[in-house]
Protein backbone atom coordinates (compact mmCIF):
# COMPACT_ATOMS: atom_id res chain seq x y z
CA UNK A 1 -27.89 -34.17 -111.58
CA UNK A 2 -29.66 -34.17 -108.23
CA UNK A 3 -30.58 -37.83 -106.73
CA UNK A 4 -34.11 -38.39 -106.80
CA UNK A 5 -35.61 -40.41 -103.63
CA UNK A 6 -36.51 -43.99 -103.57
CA UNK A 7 -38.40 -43.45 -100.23
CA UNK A 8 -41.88 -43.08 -100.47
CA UNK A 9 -43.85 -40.46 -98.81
CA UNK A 10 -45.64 -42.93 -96.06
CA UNK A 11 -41.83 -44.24 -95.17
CA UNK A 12 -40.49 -40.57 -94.61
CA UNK A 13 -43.71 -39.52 -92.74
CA UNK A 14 -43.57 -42.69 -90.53
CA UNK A 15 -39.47 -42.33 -89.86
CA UNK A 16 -40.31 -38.46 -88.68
CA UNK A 17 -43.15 -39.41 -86.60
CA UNK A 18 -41.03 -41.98 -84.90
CA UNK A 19 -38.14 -39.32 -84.71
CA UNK A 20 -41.01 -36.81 -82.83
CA UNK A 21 -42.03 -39.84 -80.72
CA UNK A 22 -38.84 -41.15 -79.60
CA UNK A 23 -36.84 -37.28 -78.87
CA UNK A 24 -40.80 -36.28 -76.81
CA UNK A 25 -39.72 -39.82 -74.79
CA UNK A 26 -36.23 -38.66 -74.01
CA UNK A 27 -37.04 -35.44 -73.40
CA UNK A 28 -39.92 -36.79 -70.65
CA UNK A 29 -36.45 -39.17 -69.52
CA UNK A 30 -34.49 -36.18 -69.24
CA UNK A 31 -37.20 -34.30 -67.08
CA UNK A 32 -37.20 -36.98 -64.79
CA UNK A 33 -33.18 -37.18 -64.43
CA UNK A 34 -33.48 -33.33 -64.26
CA UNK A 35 -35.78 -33.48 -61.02
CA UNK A 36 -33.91 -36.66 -59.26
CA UNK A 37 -31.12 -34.40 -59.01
CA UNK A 38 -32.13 -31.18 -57.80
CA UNK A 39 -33.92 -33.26 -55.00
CA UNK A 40 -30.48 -34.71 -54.26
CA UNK A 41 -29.03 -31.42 -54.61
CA UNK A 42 -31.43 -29.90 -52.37
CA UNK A 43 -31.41 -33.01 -49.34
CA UNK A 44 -27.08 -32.13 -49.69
CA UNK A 45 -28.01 -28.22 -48.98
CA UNK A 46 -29.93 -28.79 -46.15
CA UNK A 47 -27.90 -31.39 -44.88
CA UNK A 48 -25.39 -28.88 -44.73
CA UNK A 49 -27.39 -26.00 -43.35
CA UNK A 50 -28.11 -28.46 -40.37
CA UNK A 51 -24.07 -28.61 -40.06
CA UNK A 52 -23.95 -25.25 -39.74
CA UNK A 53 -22.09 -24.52 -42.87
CA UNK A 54 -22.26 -21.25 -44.28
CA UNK A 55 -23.28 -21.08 -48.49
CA UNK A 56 -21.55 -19.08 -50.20
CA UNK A 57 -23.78 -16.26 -52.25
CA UNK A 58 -23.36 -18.35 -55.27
CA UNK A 59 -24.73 -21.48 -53.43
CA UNK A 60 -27.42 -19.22 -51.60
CA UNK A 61 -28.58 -18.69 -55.52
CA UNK A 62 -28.36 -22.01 -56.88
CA UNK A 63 -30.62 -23.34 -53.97
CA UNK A 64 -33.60 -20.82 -54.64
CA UNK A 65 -33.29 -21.81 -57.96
CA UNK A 66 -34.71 -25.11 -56.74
């Protein structure tokens, strides 16, 4: 016998438009992480390049990439 719902349809619409809300927030929280580190990433490759250390192809690709 399958379980019928006691939620109503306002409370299930209202907890998925909260879900939407909140993950579109972390998302936007994540971008912003996202693009603190590839700055950081990028000041610590040409921090380097000023040092006269030679990237490796790998590194070369990563940094475009930025």
């Amino acid at each position: 016998m399958a379980r019928q719902s006691k939620v109503s349809k306002e409370e299930q619409i209202g907890y998925h438009k909260g879900s939407i809300e909140t993950l579109i927030n972390e998302r936007k929280e994540l971008y912003r992480l996202i693009t603190i580190v590839d700055q950081l990433i990028k000041l610590h490759f040409d921090a380097l390049q000023k040092l006269g250390v030679k990237l490796t192809k790998e590194e070369e690709k990563l940094e475009k990439k930025l």
